[in-house]
N, C-alpha and C. Protein backbone atom coordinates (compact mmCIF):
# COMPACT_ATOMS: atom_id res chain seq x y z
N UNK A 1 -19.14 32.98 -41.42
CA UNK A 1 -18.31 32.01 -40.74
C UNK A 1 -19.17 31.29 -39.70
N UNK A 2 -19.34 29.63 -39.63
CA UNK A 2 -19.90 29.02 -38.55
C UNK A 2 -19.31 29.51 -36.90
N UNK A 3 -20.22 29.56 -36.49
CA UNK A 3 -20.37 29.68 -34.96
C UNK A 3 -19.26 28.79 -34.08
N UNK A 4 -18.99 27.43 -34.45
CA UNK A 4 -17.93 26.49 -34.44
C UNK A 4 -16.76 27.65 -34.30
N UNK A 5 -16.36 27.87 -35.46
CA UNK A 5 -15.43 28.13 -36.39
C UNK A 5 -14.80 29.00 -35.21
N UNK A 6 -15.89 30.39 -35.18
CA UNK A 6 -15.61 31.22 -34.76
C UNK A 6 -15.08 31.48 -33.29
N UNK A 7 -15.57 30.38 -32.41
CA UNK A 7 -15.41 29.65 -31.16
C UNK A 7 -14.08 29.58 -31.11
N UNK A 8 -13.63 28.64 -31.81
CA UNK A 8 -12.10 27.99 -32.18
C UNK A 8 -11.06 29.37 -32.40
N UNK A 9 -11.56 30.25 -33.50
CA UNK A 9 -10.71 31.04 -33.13
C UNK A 9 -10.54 31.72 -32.70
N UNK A 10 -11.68 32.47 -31.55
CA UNK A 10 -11.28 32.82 -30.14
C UNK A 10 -10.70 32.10 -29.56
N UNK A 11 -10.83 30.60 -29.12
CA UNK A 11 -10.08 30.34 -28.28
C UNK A 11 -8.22 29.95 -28.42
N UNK A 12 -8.28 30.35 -29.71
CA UNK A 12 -6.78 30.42 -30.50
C UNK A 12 -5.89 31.71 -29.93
N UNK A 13 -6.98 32.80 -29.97
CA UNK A 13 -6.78 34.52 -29.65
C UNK A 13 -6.69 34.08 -28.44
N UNK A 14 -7.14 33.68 -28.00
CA UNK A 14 -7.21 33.69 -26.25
C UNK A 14 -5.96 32.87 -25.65
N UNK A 15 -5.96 31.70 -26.62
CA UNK A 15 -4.51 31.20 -26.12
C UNK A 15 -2.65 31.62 -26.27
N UNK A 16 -3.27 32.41 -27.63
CA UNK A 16 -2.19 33.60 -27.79
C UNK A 16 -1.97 34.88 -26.84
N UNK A 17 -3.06 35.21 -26.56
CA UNK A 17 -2.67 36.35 -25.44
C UNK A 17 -2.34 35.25 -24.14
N UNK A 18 -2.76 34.64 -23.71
CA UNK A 18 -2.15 33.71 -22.30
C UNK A 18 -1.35 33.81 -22.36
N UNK A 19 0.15 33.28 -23.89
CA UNK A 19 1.23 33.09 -24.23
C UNK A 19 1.71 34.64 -24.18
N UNK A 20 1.49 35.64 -24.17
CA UNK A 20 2.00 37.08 -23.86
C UNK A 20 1.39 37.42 -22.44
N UNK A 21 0.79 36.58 -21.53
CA UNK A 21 0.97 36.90 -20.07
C UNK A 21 -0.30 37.27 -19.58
N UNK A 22 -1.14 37.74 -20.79
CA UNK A 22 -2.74 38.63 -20.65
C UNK A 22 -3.56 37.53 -19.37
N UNK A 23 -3.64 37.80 -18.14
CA UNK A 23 -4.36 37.23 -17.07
C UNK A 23 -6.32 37.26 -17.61
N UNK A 24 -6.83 38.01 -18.06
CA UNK A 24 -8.34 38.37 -18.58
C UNK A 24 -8.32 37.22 -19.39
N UNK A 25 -7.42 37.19 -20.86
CA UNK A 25 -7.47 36.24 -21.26
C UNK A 25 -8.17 34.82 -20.84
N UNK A 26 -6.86 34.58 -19.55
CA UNK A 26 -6.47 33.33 -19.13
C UNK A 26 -7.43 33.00 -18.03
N UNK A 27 -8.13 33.79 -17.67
CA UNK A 27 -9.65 33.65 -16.57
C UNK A 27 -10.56 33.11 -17.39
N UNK A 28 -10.71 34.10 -19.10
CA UNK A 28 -11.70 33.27 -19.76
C UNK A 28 -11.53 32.15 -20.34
N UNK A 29 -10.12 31.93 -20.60
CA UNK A 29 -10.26 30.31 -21.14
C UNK A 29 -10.61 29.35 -19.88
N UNK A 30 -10.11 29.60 -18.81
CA UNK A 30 -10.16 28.99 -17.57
C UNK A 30 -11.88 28.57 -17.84
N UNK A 31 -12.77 29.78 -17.56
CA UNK A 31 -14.33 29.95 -17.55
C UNK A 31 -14.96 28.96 -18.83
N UNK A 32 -14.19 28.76 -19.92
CA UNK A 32 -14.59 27.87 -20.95
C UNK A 32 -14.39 26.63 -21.03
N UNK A 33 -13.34 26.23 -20.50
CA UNK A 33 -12.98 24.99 -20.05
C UNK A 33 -13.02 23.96 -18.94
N UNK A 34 -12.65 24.92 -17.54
CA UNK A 34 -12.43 24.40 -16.43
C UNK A 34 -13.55 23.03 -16.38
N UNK A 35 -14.57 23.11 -16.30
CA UNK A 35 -15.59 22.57 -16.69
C UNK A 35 -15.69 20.96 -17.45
N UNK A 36 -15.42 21.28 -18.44
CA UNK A 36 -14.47 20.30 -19.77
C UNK A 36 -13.92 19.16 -19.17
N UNK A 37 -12.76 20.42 -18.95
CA UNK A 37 -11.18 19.51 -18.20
C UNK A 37 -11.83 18.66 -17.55
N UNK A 38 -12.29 19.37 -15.71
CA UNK A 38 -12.49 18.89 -14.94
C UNK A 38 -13.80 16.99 -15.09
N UNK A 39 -14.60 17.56 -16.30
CA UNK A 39 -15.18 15.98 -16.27
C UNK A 39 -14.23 15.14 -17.13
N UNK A 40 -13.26 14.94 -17.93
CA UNK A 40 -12.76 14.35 -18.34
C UNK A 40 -11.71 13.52 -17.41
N UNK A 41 -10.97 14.60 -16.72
CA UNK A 41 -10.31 14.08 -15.15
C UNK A 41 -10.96 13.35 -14.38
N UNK A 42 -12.38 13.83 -14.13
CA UNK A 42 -12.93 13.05 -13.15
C UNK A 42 -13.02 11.50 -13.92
N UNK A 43 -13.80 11.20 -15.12
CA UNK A 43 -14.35 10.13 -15.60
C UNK A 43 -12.82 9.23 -15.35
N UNK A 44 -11.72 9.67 -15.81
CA UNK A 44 -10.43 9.13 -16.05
C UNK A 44 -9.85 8.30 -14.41
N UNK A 45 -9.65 9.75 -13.66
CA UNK A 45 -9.43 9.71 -12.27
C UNK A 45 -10.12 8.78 -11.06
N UNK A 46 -11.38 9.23 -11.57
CA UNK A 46 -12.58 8.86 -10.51
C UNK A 46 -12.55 9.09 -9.36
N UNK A 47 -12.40 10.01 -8.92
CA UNK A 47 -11.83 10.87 -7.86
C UNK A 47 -12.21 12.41 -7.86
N UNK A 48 -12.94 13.14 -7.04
CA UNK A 48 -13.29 14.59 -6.99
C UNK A 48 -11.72 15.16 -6.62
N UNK A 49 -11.04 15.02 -5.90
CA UNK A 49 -10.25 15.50 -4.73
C UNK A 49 -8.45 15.62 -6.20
N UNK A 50 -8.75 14.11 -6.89
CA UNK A 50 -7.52 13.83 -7.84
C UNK A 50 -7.85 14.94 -8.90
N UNK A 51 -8.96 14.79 -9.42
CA UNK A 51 -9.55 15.30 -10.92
C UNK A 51 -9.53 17.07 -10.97
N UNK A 52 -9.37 17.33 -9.61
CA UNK A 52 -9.61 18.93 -9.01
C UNK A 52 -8.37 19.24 -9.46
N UNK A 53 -7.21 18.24 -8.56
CA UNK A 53 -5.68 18.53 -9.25
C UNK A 53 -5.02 18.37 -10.02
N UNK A 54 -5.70 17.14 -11.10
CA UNK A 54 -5.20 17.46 -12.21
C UNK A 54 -5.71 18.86 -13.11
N UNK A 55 -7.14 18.97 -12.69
CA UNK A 55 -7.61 20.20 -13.29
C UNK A 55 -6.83 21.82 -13.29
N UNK A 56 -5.94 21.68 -12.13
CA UNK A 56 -5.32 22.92 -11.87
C UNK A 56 -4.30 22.72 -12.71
N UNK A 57 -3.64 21.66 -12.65
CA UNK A 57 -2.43 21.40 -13.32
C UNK A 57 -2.38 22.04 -14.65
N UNK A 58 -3.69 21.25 -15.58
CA UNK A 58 -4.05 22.07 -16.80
C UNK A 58 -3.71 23.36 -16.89
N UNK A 59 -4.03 24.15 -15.88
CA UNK A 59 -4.21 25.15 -16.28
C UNK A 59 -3.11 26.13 -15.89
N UNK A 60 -2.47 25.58 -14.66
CA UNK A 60 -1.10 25.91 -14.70
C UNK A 60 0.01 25.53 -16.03
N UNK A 61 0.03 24.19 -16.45
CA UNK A 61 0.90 24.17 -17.93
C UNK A 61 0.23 25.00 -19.01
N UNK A 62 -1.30 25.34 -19.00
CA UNK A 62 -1.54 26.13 -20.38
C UNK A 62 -0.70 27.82 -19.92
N UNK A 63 -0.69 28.14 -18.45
CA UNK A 63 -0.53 29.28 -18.37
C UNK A 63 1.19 29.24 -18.59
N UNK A 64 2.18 28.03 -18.21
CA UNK A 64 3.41 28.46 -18.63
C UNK A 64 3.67 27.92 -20.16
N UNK A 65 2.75 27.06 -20.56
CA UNK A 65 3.51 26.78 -22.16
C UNK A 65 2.22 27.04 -23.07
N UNK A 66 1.66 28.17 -22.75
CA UNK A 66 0.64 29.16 -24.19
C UNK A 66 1.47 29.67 -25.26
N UNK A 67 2.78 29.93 -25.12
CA UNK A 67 3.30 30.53 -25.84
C UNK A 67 3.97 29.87 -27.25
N UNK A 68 3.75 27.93 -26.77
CA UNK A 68 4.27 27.23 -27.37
C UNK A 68 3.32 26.82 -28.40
N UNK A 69 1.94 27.59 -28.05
CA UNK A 69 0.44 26.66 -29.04
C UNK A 69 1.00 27.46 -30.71
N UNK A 70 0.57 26.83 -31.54
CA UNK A 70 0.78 27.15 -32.91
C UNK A 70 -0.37 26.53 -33.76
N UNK A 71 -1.75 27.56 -33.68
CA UNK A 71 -2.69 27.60 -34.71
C UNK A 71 -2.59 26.89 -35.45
N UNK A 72 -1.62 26.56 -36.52
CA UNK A 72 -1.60 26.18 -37.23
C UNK A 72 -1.41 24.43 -37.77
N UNK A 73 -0.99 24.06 -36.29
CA UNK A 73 -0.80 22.76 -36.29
C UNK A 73 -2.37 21.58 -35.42
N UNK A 74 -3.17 22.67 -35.13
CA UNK A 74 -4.66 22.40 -35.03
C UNK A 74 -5.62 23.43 -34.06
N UNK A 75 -6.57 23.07 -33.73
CA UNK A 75 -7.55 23.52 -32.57
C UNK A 75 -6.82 24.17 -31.23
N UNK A 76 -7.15 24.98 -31.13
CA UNK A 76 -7.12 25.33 -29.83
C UNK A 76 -7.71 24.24 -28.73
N UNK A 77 -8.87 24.32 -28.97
CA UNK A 77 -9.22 22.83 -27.79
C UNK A 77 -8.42 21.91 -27.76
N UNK A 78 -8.29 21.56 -29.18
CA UNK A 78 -7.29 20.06 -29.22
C UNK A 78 -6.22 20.11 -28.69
N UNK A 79 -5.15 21.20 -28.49
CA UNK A 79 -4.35 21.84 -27.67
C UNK A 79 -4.20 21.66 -26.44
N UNK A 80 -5.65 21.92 -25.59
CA UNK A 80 -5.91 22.51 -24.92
C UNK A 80 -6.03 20.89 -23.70
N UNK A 81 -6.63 20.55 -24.47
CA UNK A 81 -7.02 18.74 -23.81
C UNK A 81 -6.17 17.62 -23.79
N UNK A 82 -5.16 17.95 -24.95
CA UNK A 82 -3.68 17.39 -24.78
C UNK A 82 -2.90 17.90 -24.08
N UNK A 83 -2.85 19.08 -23.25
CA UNK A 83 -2.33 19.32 -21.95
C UNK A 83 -3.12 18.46 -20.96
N UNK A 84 -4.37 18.51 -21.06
CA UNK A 84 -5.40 17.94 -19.85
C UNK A 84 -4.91 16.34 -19.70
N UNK A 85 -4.60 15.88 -21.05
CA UNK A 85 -4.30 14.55 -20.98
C UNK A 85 -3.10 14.01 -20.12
N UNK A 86 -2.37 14.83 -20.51
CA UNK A 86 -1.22 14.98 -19.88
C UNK A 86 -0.68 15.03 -18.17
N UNK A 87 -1.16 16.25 -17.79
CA UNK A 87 -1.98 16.29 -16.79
C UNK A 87 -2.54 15.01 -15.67
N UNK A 88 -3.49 14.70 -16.39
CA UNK A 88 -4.48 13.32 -15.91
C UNK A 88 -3.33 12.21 -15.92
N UNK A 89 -2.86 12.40 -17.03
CA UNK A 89 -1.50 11.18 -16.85
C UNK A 89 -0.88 10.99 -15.92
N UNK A 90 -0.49 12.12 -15.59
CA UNK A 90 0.69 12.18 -14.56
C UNK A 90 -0.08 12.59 -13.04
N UNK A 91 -1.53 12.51 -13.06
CA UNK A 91 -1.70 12.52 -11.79
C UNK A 91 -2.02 11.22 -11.88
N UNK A 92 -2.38 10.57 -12.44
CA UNK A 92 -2.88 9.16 -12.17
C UNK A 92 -1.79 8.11 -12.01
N UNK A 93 -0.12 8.17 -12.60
CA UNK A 93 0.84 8.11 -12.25
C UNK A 93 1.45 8.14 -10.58
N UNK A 94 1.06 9.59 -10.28
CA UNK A 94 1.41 9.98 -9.02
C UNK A 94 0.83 8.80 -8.15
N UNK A 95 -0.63 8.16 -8.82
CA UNK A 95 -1.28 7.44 -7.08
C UNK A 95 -0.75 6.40 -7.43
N UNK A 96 0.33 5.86 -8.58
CA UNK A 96 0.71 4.35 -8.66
C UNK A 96 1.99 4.27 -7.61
N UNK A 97 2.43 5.52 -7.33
CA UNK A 97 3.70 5.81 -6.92
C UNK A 97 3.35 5.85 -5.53
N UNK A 98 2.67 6.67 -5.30
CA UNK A 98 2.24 6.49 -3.97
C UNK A 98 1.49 5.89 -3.28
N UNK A 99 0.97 4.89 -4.01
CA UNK A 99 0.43 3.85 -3.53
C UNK A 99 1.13 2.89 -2.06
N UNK A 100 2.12 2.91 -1.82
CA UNK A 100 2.94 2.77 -0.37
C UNK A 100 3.22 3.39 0.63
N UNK A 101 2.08 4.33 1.05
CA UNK A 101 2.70 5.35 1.56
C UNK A 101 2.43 4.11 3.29
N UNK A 102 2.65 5.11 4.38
CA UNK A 102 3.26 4.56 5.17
C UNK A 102 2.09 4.21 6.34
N UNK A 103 1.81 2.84 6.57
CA UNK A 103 0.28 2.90 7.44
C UNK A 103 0.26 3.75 8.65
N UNK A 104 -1.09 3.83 9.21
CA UNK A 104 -1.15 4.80 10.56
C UNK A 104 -0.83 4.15 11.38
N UNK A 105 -0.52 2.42 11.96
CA UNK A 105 0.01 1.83 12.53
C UNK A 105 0.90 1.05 12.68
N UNK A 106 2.31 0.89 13.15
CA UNK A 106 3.56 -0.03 12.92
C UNK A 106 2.46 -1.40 12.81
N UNK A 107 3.53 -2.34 11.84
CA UNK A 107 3.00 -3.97 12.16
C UNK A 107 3.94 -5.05 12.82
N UNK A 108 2.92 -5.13 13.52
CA UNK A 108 3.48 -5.81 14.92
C UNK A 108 3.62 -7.49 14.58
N UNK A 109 3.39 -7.75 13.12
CA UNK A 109 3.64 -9.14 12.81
C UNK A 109 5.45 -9.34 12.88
N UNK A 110 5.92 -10.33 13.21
CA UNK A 110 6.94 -10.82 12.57
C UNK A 110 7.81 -10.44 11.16
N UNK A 111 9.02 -10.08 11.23
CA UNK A 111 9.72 -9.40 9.92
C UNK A 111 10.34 -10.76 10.03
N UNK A 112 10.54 -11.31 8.36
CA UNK A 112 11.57 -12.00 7.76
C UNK A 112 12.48 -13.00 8.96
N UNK A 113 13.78 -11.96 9.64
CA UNK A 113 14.52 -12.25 10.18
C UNK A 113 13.80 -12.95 11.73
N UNK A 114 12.60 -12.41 12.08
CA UNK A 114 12.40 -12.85 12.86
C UNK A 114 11.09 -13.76 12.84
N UNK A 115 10.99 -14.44 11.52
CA UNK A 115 10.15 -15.79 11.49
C UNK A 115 11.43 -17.40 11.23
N UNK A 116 12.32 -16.03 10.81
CA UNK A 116 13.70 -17.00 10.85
C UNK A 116 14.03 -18.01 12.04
N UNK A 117 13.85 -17.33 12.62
CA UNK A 117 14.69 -17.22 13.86
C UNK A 117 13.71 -18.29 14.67
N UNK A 118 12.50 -17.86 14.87
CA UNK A 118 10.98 -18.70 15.18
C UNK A 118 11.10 -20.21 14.69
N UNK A 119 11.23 -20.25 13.17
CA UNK A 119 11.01 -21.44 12.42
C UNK A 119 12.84 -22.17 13.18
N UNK A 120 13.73 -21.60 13.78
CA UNK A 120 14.70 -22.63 13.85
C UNK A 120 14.59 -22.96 15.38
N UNK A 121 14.13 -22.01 16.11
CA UNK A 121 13.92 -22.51 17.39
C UNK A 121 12.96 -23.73 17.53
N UNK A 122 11.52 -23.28 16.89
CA UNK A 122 10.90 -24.23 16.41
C UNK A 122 11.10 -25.86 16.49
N UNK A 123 12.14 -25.79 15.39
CA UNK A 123 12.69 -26.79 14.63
C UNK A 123 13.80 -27.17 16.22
N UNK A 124 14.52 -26.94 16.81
CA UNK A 124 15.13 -26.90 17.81
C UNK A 124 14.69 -27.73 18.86
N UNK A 125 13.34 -27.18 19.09
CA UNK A 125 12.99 -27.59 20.44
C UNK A 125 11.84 -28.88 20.18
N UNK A 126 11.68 -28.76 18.66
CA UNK A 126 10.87 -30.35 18.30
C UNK A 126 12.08 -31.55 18.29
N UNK A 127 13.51 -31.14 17.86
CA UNK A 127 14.44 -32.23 17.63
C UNK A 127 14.77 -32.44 19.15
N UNK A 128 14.61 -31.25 20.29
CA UNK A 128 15.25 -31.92 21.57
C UNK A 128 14.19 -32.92 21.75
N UNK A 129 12.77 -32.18 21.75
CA UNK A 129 12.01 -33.01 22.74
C UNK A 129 11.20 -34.72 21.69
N UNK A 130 12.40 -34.87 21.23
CA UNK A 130 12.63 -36.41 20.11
C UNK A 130 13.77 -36.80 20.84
N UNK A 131 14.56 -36.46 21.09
CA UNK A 131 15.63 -36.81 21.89
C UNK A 131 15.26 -37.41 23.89
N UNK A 132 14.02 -36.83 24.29
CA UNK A 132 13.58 -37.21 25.36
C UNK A 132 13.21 -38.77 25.77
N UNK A 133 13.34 -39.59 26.65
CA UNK A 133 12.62 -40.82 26.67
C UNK A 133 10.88 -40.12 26.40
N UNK A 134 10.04 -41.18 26.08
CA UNK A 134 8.77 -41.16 25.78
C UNK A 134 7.69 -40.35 26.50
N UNK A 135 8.18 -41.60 27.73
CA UNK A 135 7.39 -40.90 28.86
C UNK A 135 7.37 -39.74 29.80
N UNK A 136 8.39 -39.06 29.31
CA UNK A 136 8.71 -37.39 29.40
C UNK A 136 8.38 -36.54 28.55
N UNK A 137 8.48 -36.99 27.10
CA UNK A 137 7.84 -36.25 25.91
C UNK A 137 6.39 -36.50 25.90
N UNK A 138 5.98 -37.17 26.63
CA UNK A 138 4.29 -37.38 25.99
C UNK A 138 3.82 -36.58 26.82
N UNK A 139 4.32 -36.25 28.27
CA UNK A 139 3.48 -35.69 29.34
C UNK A 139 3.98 -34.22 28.83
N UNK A 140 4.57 -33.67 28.48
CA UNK A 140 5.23 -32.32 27.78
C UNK A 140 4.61 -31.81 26.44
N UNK A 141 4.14 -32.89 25.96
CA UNK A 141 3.41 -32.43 24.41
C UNK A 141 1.77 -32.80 25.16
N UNK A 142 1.39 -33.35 25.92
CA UNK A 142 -0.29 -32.80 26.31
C UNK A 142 -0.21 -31.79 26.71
N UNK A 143 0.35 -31.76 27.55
CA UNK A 143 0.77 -29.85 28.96
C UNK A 143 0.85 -28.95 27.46
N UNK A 144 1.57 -29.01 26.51
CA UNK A 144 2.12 -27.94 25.84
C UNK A 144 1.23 -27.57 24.77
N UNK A 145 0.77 -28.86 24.19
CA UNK A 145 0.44 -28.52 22.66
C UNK A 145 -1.07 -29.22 22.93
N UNK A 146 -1.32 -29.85 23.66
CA UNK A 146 -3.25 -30.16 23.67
C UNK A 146 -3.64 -29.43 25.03
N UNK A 147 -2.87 -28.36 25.88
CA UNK A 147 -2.89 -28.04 26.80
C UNK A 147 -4.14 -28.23 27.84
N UNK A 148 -3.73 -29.82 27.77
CA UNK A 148 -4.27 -30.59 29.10
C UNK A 148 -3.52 -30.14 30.50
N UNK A 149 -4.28 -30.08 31.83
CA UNK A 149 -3.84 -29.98 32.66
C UNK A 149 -3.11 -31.14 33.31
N UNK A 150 -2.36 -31.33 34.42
CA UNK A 150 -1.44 -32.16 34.68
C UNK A 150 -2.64 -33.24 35.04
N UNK A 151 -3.52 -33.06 36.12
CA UNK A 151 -4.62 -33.90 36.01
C UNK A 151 -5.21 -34.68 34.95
N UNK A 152 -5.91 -34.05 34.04
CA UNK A 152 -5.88 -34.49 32.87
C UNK A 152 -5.04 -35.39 32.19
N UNK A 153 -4.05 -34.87 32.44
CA UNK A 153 -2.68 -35.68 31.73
C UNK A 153 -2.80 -37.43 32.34
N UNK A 154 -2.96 -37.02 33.99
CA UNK A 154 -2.82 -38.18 34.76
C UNK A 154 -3.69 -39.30 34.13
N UNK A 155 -5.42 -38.68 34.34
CA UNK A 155 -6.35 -39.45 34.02
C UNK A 155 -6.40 -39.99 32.68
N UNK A 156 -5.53 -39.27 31.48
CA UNK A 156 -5.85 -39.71 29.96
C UNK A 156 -4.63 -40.34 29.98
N UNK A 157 -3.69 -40.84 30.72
CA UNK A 157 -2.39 -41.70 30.89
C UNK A 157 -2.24 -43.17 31.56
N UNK A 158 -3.65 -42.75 32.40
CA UNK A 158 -3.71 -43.52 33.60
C UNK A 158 -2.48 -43.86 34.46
N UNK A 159 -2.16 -42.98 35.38
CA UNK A 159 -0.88 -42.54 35.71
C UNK A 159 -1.46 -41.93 36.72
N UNK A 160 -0.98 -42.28 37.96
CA UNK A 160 -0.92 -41.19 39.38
C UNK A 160 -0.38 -39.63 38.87
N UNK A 161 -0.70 -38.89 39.78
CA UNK A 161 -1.31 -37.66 39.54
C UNK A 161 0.79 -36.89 39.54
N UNK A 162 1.15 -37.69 40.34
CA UNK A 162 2.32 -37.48 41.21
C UNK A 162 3.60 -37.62 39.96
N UNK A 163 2.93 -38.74 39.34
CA UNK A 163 4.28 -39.21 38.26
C UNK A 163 4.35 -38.43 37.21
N UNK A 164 3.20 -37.33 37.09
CA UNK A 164 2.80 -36.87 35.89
C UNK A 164 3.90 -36.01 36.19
N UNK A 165 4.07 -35.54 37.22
CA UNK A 165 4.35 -34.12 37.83
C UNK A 165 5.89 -34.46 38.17
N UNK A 166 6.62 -35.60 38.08
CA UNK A 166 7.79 -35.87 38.22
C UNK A 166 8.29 -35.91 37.02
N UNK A 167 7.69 -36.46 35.80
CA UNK A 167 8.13 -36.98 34.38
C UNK A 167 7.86 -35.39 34.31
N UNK A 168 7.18 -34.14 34.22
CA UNK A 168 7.19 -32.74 33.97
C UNK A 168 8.50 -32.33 33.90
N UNK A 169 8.33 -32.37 35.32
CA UNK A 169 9.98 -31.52 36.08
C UNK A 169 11.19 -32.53 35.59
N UNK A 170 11.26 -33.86 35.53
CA UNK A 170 12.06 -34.16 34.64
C UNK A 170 12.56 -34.26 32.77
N UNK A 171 11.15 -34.20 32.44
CA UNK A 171 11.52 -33.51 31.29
C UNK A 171 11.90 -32.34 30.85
N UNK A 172 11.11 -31.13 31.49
CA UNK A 172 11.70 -29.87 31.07
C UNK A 172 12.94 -29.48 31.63
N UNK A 173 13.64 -30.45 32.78
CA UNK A 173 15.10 -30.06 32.91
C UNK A 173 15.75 -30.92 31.82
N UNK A 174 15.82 -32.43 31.68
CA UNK A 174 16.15 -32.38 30.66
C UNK A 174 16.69 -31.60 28.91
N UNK A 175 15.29 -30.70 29.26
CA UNK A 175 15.09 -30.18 27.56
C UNK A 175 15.80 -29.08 28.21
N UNK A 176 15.50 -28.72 28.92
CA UNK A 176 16.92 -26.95 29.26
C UNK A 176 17.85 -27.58 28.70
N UNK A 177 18.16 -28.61 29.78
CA UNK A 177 20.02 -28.48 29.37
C UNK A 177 20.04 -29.12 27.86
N UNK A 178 19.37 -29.60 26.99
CA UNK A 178 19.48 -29.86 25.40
C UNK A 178 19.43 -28.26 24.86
N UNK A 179 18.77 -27.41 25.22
CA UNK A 179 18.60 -26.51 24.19
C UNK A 179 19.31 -24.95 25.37
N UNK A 180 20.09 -25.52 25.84
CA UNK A 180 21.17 -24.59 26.97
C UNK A 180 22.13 -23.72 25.36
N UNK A 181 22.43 -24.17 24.42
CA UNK A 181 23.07 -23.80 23.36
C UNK A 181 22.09 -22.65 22.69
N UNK A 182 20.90 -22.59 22.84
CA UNK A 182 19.68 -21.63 22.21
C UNK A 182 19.94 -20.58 23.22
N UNK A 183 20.16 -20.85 23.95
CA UNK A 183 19.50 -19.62 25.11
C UNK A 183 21.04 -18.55 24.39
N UNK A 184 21.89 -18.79 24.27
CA UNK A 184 23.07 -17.93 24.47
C UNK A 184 23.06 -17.16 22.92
């Protein structure tokens, strides 16, 4: 009988005693395989840490369903690696699943409801300050949005320093009482 042959059906004997509980057995198939398994997991996995646990897995399902192998329907190995496959499946499964797990830091961006909320105020306080005479909105959109200083404002207006600072305080009371309905 080839050396093959004879391999195979030890490891047939060996998977039959697993299936009656024999632990000696189940150390040496472990010792014949672990090995096996474990690079096939890895190549699959690509992962030391994944391929380790699917490797146990193997060998936990050969140790509860040995009893189910039947010689006769092939190899013991072939058996043996269609658990492994299995196995590898369902750990590689596991990281699609857990792929969300939960970051180490809250995110401090904006949720949904509150870009909502942003984009209408937004929208709010561009329609009041359209509603302003000119020369209150212009000195309010340098100050605000090219954040020129009131000086600045004066000199790129050509405008006393004083009027800048009156059209200010009269525009942003203005724009309160337009957007007095936001605040509440």
């Amino acid at each position: 009988m080839p050396a093959a042959m004879a391999t195979a059906e030890s490891d047939s004997r060996l998977i039959e005693r697993v299936g009656r509980g024999d632990r000696e057995a189940f150390e040496q198939l472990y010792k014949r395989f672990a090995r096996p398994v474990f690079g096939m997991a890895l190549r699959q996995l690509g992962d030391n840490g994944r391929a380790e646990d699917a490797a146990q897995e193997t060998f936990a399902a050969v140790w509860r369903s040995a009893r189910t192998y039947k010689a006769e329907r092939g190899t013991a190995s072939a058996w043996l690696y269609a658990v492994a496959r299995h196995a590898i499946i369902d750990r590689a499964r596991q990281k699609r699943e857990n792929a969300a797990e939960a970051p180490d830091e809250a995110d401090t961006r904006a949720g949904p409801v509150e870009q909502a909320e942003e984009s209408w105020l937004t929208w709010r306080v561009h329609s009041a300050l359209e509603l302003l005479p000119e020369r209150e909105r212009v000195v309010i959109e340098l100050a605000y949005w090219s954040g020129l200083s009131q000086t600045e404002i004066a000199s790129y207006l050509d405008v006393p320093l004083g009027t800048v600072k009156t059209r200010t305080r009269t525009g942003l009371a203005r724009l309160a009482g337009l957007l007095e309905e936001v605040k509440g």
